[in-house]
C-alpha atoms as a PDB file:
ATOM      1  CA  UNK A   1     -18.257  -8.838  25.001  1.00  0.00           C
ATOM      2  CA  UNK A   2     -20.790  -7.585  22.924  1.00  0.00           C
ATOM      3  CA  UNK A   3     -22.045  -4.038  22.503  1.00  0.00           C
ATOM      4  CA  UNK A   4     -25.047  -2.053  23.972  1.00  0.00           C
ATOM      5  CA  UNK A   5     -25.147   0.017  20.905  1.00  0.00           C
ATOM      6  CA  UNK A   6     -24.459  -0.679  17.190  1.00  0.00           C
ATOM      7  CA  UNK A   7     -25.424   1.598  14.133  1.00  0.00           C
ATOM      8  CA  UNK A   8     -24.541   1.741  10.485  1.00  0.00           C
ATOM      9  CA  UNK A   9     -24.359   4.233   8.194  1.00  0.00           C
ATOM     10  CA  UNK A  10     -22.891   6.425   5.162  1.00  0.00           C
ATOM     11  CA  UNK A  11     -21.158   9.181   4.661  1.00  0.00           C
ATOM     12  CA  UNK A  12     -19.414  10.533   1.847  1.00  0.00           C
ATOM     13  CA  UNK A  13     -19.763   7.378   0.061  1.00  0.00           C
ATOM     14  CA  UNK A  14     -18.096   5.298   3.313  1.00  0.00           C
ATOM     15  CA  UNK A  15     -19.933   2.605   5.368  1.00  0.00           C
ATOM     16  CA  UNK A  16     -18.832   3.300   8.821  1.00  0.00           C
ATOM     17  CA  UNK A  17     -20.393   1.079  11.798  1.00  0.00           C
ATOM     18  CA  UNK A  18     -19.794   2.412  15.094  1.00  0.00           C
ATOM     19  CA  UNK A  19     -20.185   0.011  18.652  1.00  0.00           C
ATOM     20  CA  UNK A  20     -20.500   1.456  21.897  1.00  0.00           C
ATOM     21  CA  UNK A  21     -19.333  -1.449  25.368  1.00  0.00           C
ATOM     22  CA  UNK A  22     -19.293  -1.404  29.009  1.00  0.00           C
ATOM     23  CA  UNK A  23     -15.411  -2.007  28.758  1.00  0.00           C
ATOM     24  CA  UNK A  24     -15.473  -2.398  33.058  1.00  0.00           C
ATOM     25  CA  UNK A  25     -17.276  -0.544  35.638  1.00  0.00           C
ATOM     26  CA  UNK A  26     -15.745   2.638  35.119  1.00  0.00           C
ATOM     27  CA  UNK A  27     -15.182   3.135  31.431  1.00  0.00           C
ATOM     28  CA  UNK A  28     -17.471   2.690  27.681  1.00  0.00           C
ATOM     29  CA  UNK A  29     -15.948   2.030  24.611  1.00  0.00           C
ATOM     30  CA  UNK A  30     -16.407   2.946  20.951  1.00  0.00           C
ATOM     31  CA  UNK A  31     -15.396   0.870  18.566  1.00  0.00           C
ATOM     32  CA  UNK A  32     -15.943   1.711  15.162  1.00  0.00           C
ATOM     33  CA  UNK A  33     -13.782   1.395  11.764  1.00  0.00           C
ATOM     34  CA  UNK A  34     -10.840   3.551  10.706  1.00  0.00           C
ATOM     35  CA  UNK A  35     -12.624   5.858   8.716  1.00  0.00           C
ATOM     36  CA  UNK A  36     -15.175   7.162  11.302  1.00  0.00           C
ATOM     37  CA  UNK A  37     -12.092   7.339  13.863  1.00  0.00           C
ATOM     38  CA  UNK A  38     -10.590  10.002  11.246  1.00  0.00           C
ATOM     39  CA  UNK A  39     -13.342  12.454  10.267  1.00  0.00           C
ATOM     40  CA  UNK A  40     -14.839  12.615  13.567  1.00  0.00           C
ATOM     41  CA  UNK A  41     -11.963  12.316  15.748  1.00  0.00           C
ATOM     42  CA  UNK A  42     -12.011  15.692  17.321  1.00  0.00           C
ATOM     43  CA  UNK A  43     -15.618  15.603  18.152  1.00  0.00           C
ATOM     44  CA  UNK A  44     -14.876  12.174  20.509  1.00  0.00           C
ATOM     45  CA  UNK A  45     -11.657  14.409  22.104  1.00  0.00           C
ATOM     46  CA  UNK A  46     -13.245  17.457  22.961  1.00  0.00           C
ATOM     47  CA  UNK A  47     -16.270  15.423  25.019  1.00  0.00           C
ATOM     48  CA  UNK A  48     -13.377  13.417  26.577  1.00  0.00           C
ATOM     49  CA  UNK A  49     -12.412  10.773  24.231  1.00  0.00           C
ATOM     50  CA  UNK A  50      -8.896   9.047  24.273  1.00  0.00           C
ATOM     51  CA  UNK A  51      -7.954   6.736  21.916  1.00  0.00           C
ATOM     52  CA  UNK A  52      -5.951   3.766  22.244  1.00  0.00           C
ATOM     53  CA  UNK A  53      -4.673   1.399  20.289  1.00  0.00           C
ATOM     54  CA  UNK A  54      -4.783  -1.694  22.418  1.00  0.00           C
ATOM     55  CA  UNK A  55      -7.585  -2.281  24.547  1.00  0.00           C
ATOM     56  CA  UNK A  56      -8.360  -5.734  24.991  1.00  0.00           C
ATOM     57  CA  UNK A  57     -11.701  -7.610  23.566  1.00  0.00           C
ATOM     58  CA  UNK A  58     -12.075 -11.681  23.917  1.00  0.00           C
ATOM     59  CA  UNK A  59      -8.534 -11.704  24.877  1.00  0.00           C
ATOM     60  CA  UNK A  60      -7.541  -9.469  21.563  1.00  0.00           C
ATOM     61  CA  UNK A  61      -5.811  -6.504  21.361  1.00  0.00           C
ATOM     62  CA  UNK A  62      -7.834  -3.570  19.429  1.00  0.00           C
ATOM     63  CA  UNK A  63      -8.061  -0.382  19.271  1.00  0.00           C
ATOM     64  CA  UNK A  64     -10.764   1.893  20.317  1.00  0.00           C
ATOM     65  CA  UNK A  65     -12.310   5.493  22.000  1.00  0.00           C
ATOM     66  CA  UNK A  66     -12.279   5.005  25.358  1.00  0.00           C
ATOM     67  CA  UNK A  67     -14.987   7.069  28.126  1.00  0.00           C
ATOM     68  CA  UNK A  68     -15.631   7.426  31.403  1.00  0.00           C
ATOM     69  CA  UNK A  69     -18.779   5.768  32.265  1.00  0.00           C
ATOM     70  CA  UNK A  70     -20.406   8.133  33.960  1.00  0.00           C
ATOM     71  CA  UNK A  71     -23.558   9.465  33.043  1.00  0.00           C
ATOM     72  CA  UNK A  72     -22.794  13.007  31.953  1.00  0.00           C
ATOM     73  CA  UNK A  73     -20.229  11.647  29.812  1.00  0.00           C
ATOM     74  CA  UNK A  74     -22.561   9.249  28.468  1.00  0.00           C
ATOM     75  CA  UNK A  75     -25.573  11.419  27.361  1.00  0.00           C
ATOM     76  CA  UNK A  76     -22.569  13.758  25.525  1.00  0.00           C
ATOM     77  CA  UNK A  77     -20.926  10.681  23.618  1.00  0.00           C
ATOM     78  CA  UNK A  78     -24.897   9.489  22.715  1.00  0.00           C
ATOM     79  CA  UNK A  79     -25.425  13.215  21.760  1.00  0.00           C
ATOM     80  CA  UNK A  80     -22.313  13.808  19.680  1.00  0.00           C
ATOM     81  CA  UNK A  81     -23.146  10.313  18.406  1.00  0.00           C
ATOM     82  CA  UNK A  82     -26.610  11.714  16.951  1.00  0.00           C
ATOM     83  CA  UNK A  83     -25.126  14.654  15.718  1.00  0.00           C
ATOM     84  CA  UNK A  84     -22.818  12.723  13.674  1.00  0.00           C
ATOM     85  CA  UNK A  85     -25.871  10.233  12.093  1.00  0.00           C
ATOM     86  CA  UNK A  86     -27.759  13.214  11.474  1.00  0.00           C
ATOM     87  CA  UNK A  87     -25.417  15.221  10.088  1.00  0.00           C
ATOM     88  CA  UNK A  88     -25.073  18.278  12.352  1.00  0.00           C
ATOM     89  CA  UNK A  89     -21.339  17.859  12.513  1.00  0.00           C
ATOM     90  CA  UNK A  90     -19.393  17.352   9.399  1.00  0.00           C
ATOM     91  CA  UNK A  91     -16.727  15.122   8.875  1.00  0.00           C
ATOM     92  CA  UNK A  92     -13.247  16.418   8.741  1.00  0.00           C
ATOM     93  CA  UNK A  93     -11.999  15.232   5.385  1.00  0.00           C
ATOM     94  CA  UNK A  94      -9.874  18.115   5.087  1.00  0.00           C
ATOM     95  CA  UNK A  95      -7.482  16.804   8.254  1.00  0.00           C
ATOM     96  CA  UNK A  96      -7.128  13.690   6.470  1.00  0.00           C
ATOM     97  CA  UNK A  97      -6.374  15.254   3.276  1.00  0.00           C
ATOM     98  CA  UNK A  98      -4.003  17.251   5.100  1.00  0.00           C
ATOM     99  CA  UNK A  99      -2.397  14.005   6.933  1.00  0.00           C
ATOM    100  CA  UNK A 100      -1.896  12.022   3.549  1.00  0.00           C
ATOM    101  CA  UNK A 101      -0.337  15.315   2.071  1.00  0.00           C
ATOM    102  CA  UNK A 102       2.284  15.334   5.015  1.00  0.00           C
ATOM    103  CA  UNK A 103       2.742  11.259   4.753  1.00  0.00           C
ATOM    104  CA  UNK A 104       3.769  11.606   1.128  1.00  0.00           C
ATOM    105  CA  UNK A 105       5.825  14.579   1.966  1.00  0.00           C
ATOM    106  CA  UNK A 106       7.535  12.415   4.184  1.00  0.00           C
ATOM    107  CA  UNK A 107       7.700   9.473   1.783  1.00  0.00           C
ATOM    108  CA  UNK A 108       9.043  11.607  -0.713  1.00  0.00           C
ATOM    109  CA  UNK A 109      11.836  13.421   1.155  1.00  0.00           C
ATOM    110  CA  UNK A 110      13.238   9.606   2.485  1.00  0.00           C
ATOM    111  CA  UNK A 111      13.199   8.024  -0.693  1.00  0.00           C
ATOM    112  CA  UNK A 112      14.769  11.293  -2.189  1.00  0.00           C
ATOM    113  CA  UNK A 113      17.851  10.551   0.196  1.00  0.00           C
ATOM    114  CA  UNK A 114      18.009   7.036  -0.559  1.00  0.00           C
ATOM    115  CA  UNK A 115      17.625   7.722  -4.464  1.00  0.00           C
ATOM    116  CA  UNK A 116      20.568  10.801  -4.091  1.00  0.00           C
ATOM    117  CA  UNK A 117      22.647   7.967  -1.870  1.00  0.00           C
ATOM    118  CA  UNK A 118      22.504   5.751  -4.994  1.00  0.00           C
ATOM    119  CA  UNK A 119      23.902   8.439  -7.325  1.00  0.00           C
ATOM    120  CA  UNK A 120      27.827   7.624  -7.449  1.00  0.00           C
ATOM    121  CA  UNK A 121      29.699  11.237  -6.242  1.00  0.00           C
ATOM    122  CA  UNK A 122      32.633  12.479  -8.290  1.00  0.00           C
ATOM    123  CA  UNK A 123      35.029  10.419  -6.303  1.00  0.00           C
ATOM    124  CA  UNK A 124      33.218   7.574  -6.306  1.00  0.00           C
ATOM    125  CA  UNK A 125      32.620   6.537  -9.788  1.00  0.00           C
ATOM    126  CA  UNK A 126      34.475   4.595 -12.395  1.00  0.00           C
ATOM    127  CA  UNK A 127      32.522   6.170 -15.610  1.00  0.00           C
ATOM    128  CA  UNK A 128      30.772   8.776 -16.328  1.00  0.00           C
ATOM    129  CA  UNK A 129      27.659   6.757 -18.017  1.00  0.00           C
ATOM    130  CA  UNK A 130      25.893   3.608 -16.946  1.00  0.00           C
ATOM    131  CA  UNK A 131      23.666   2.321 -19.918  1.00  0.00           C
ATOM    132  CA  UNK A 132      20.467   1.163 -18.317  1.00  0.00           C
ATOM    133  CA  UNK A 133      18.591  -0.315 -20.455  1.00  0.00           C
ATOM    134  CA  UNK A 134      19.265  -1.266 -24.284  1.00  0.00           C
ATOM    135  CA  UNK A 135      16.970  -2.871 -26.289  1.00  0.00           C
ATOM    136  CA  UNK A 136      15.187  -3.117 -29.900  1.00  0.00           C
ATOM    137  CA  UNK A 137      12.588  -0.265 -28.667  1.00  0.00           C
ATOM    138  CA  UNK A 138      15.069   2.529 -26.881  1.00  0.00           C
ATOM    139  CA  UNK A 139      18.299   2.782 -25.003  1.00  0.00           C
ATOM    140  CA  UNK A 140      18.399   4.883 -21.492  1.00  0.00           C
ATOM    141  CA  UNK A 141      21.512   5.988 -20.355  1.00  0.00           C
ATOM    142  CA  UNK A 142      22.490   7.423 -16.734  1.00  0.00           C
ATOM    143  CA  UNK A 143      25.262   9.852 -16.933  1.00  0.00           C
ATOM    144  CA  UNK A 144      26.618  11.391 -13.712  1.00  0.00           C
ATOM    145  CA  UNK A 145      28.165  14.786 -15.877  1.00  0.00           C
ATOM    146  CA  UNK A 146      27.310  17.722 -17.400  1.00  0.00           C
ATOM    147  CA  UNK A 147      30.326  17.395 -19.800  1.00  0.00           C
ATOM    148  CA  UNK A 148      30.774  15.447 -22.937  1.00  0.00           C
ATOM    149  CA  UNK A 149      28.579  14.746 -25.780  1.00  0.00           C
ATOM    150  CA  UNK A 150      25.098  13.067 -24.690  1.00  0.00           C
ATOM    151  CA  UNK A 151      23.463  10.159 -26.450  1.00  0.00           C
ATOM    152  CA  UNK A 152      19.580  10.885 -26.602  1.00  0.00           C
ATOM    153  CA  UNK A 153      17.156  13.618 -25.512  1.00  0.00           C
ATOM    154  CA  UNK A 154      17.324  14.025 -21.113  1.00  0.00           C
ATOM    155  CA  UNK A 155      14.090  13.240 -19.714  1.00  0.00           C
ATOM    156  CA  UNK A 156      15.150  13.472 -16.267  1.00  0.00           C
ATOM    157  CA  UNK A 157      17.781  15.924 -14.276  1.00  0.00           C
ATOM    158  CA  UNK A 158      18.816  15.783 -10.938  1.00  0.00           C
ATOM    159  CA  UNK A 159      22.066  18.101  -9.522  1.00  0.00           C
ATOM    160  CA  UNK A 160      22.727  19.091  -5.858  1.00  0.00           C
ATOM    161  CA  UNK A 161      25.738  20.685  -4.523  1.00  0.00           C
ATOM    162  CA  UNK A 162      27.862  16.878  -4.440  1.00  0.00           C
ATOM    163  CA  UNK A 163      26.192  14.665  -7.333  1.00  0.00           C
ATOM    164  CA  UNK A 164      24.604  15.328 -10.769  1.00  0.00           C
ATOM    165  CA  UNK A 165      22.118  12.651 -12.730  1.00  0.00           C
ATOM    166  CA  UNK A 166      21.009  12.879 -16.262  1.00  0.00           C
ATOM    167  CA  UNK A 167      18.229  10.375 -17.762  1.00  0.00           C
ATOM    168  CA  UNK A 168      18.494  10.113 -21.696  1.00  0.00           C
ATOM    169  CA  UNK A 169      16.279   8.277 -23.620  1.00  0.00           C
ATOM    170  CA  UNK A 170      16.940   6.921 -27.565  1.00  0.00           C
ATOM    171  CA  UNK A 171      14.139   5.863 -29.110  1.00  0.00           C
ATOM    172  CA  UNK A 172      15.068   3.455 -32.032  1.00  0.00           C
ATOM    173  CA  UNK A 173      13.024   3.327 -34.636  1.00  0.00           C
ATOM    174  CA  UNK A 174      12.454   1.444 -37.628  1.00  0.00           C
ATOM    175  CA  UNK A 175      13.745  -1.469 -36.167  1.00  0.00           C
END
């Protein structure tokens, strides 16, 4: 299938190419690369735009903006399409800003369980150190208490209600 309509440009730095098909008799397609989909996506919704991830070109799933082919929805996609080349409307960089902010949010807060799942509880450990690493340079030492004397300066603390983690570092020197 090849397109009726192909353009390249830049923004911000980003090559974007966007492709416009006669997916079947009712419905046009953009295609166009990830980038583009993100800054302008609420420009191709509010003229009637849905996106999906697996239309189906030369027998290959891909995704794409999907229109109805009629003629008033045409002239507005080739209209909001000139607006974007020219530069009338602005990308939205802040959404995806906002979208990686939440994603490493997310990342954080799972990997924070699996990292507080790792420290042994009260019940559940058999010492109250772990060394962690000891060699010629430093010596790091886990220990899951407040109490007792400490090897090292802490570098890291972690306590919740159920389990406590303290990072000390020796450096060695002058060896």
């Amino acid at each position: 299938m090849e397109p009726y309509w192909d353009e390249n440009f830049t923004k911000n730095d980003n090559k974007m190419n966007v492709k416009l098909y006669k997916y079947s008799p009712k419905s046009i397609v953009l295609k166009s690369d990830k980038t583009f989909g993100r800054y302008y996506s609420q420009y191709l919704k509010d003229i009637g735009g849905r996106f999906n991830r697996s239309l189906t070109f030369n027998e290959v799933k891909s995704p794409g903006w999907i229109f109805s082919s009629r003629q008033e929805n045409q002239d507005k996609l080739i209209s909001t399409l000139e607006k974007i080349l020219t530069g009338e409307y602005e990308p939205n960089i802040q959404r995806d800003k906002d979208e990686d902010k939440e994603k490493k949010m997310k990342k954080l807060y799972n990997t924070l369980w699996q990292f507080i799942d790792l420290i042994p509880g009260e019940d559940e450990r058999e010492e109250d150190s772990y060394i962690y690493l000891d060699n010629e340079n430093m010596k790091i030492i886990l220990y899951f208490t407040e109490e007792g004397e400490k090897e090292g300066e802490c570098i890291y603390k972690f306590i919740s209600n159920r389990k406590k983690l303290f990072v000390h570092q020796v450096e060695k020197l002058g060896k």
